[in-house]
PDB file of N, CA and C in Angstrom:
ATOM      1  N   UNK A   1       0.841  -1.175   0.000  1.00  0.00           N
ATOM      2  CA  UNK A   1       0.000   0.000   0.000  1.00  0.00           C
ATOM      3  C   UNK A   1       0.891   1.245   0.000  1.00  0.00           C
ATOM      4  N   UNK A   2       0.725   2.360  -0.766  1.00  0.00           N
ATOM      5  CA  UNK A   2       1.223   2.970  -0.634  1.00  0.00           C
ATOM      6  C   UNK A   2       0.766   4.480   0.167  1.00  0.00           C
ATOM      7  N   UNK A   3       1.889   5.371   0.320  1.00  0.00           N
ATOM      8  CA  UNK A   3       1.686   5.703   1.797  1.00  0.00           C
ATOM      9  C   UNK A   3       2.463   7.577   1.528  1.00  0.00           C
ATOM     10  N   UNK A   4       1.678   8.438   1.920  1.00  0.00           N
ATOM     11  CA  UNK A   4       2.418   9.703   1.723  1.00  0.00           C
ATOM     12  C   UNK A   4       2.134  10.398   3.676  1.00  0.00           C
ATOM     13  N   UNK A   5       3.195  10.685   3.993  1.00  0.00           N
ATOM     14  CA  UNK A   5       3.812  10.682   5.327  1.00  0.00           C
ATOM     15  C   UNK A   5       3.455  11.958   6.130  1.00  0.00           C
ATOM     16  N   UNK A   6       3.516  12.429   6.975  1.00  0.00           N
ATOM     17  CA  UNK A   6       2.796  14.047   7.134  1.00  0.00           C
ATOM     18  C   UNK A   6       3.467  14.545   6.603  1.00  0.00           C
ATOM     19  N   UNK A   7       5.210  14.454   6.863  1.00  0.00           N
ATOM     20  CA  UNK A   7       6.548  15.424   6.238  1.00  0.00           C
ATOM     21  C   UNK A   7       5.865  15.988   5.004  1.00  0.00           C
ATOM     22  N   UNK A   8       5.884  14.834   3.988  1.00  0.00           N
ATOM     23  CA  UNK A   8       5.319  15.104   2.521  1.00  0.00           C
ATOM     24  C   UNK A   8       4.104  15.704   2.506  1.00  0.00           C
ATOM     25  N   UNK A   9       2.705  15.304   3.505  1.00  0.00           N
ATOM     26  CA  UNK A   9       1.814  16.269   3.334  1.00  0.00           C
ATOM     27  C   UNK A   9       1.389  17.436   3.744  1.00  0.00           C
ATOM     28  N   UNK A  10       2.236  18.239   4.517  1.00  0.00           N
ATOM     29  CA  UNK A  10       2.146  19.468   5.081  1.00  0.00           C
ATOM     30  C   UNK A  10       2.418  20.397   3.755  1.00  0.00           C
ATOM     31  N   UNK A  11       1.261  20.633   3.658  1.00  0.00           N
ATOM     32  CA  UNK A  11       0.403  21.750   2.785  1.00  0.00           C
ATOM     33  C   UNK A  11      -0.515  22.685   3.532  1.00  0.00           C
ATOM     34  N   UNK A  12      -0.643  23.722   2.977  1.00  0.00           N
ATOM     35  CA  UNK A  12      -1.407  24.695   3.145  1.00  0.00           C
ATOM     36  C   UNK A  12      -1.987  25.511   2.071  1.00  0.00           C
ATOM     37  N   UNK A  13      -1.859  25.116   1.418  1.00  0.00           N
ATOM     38  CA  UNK A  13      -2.233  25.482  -0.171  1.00  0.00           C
ATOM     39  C   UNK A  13      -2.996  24.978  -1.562  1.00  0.00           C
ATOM     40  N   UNK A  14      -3.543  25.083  -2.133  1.00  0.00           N
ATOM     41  CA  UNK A  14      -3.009  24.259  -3.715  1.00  0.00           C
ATOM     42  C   UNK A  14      -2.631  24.657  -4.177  1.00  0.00           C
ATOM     43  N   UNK A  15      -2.262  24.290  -5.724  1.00  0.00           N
ATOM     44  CA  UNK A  15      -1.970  25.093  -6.788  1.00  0.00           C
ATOM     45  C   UNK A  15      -2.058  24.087  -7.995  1.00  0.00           C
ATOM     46  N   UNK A  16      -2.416  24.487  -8.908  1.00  0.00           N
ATOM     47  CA  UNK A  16      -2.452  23.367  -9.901  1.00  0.00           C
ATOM     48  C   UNK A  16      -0.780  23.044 -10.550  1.00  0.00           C
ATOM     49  N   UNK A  17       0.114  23.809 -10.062  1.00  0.00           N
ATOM     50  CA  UNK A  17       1.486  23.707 -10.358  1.00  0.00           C
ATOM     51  C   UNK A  17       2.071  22.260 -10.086  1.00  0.00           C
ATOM     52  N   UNK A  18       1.553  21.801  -8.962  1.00  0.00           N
ATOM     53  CA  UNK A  18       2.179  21.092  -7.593  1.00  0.00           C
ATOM     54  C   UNK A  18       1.948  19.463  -8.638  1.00  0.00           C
ATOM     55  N   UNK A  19       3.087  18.859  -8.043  1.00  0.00           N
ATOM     56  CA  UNK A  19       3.152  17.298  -8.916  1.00  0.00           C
ATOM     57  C   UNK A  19       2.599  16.710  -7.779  1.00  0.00           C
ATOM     58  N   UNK A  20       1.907  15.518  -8.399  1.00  0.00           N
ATOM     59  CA  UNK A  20       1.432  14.909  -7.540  1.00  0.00           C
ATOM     60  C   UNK A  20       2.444  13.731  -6.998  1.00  0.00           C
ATOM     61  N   UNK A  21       2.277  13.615  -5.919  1.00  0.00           N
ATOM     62  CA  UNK A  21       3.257  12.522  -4.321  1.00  0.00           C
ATOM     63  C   UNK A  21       2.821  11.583  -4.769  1.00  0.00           C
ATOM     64  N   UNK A  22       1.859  10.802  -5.585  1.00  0.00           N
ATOM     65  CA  UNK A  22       1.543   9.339  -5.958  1.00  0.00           C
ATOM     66  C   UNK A  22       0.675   9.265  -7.058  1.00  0.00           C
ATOM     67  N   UNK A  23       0.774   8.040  -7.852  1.00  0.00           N
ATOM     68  CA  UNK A  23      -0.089   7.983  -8.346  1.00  0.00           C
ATOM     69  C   UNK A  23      -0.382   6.393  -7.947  1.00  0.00           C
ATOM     70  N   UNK A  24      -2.177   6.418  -8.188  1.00  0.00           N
ATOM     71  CA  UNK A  24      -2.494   4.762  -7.924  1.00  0.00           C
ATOM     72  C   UNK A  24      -3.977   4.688  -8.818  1.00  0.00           C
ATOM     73  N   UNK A  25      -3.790   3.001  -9.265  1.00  0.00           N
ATOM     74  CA  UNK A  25      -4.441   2.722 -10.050  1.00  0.00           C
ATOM     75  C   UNK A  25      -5.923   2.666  -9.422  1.00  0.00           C
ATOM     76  N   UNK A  26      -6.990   2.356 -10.050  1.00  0.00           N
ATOM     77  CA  UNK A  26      -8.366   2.206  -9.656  1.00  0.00           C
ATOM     78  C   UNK A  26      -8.482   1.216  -8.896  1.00  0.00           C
ATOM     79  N   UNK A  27      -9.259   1.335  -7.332  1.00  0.00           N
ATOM     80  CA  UNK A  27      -9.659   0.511  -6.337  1.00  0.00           C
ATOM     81  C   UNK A  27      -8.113   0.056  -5.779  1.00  0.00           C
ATOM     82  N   UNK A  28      -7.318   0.747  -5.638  1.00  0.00           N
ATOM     83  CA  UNK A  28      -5.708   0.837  -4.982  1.00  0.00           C
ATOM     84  C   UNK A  28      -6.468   1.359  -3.749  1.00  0.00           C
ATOM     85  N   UNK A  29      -5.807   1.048  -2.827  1.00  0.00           N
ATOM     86  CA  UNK A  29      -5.850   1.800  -1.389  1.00  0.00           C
ATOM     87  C   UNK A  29      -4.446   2.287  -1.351  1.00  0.00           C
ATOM     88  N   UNK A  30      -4.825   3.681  -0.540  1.00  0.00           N
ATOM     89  CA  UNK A  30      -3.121   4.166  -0.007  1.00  0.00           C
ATOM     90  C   UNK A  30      -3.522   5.218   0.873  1.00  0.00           C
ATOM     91  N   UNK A  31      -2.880   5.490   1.906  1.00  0.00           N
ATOM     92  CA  UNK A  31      -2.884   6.466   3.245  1.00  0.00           C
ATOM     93  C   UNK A  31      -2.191   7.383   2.672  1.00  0.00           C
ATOM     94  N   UNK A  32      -3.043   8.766   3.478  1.00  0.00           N
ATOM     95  CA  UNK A  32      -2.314  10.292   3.584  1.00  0.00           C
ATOM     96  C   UNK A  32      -2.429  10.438   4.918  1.00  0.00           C
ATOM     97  N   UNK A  33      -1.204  10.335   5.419  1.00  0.00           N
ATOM     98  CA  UNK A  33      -0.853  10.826   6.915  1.00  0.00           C
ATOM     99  C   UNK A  33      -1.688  12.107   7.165  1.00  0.00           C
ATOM    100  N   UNK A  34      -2.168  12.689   8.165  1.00  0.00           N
ATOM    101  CA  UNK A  34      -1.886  14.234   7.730  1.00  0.00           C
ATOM    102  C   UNK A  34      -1.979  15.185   8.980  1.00  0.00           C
ATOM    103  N   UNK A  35      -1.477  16.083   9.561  1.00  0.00           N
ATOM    104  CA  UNK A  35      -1.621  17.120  10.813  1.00  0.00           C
ATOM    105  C   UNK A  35      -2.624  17.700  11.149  1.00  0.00           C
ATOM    106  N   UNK A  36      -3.127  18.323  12.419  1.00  0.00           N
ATOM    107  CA  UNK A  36      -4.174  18.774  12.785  1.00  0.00           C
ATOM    108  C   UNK A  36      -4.157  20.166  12.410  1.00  0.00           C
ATOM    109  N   UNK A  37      -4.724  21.151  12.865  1.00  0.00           N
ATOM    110  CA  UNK A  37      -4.957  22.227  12.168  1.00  0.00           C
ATOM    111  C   UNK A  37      -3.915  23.352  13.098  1.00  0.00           C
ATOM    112  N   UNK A  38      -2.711  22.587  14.515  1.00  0.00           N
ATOM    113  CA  UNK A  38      -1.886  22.989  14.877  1.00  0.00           C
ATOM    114  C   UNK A  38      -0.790  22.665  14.480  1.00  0.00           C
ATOM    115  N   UNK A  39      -0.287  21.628  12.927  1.00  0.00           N
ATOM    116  CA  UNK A  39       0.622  21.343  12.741  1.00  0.00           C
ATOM    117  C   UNK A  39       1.515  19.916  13.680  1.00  0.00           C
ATOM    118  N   UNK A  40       0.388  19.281  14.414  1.00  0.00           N
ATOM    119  CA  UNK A  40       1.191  18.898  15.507  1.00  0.00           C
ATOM    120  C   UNK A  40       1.494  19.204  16.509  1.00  0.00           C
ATOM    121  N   UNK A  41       1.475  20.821  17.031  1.00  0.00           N
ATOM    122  CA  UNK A  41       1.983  21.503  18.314  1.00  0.00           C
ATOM    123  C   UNK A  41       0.985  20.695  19.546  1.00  0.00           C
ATOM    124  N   UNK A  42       0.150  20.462  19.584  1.00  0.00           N
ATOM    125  CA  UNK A  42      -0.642  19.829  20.785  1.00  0.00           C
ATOM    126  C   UNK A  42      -0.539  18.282  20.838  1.00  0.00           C
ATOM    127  N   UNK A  43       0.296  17.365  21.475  1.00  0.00           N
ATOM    128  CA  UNK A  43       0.934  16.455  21.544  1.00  0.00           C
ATOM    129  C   UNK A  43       0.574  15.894  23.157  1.00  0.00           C
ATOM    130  N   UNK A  44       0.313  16.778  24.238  1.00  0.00           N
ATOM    131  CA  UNK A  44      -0.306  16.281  25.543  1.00  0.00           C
ATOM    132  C   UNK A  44      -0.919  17.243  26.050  1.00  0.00           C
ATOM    133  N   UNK A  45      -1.864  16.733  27.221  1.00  0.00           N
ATOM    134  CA  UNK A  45      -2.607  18.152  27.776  1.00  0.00           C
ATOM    135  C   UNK A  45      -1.843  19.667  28.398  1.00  0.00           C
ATOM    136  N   UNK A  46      -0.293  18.947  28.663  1.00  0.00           N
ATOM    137  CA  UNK A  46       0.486  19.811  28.954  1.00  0.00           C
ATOM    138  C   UNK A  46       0.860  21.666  28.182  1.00  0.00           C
ATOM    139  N   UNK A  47       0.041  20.575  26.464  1.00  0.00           N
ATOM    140  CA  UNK A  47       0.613  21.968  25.434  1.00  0.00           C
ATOM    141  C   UNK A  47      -0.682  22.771  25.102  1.00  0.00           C
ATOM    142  N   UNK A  48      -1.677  22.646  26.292  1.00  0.00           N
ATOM    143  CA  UNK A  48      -2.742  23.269  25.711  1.00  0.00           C
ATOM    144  C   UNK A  48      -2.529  24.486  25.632  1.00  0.00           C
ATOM    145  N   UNK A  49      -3.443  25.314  24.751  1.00  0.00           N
ATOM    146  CA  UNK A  49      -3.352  26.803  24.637  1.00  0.00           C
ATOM    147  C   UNK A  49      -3.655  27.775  25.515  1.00  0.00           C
ATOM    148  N   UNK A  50      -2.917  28.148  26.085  1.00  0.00           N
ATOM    149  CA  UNK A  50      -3.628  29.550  27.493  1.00  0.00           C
ATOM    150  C   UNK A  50      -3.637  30.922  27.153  1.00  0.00           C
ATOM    151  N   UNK A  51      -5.354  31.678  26.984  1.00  0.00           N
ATOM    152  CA  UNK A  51      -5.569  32.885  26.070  1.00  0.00           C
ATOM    153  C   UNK A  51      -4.400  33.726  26.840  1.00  0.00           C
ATOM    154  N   UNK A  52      -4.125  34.632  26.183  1.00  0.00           N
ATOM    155  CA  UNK A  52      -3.352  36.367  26.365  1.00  0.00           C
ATOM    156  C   UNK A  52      -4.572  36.637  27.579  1.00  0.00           C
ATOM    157  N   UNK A  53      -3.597  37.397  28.437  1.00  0.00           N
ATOM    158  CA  UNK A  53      -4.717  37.823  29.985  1.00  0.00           C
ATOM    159  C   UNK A  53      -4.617  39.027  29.811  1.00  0.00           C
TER     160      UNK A  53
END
C-alpha cells in the first residue's frame, strides 16, 4: 500500500502547479498521513493553549 507521510503532506495550499506525491491505479488503497490544524503543536494536555490575559 502505498503511503504519503505528514513530512510530505504538510500543505497549506493548492496550486495546480504542484506534482502529484503518488499515483495509484483504480480501487488501490493508499494512506495520507496528515496534521491537525496545529501542525502537531498539541501532543499532551500539557501543550494546551492559554488565552493572552
Amino acid at each position: 500500500m502505498q503511503r504519503i507521510t505528514r513530512d510530505l503532506a504538510r500543505k497549506y495550499a493548492f496550486d495546480w502547479r504542484d506534482e502529484p506525491l503518488l499515483h495509484v491505479q483504480p480501487g488501490e488503497s493508499f494512506v495520507i498521513e496528515t496534521w491537525d490544524a496545529s501542525t502537531g503543536y498539541f501532543e499532551s494536555p500539557a501543550d494546551k493553549a492559554i488565552p493572552a490575559q
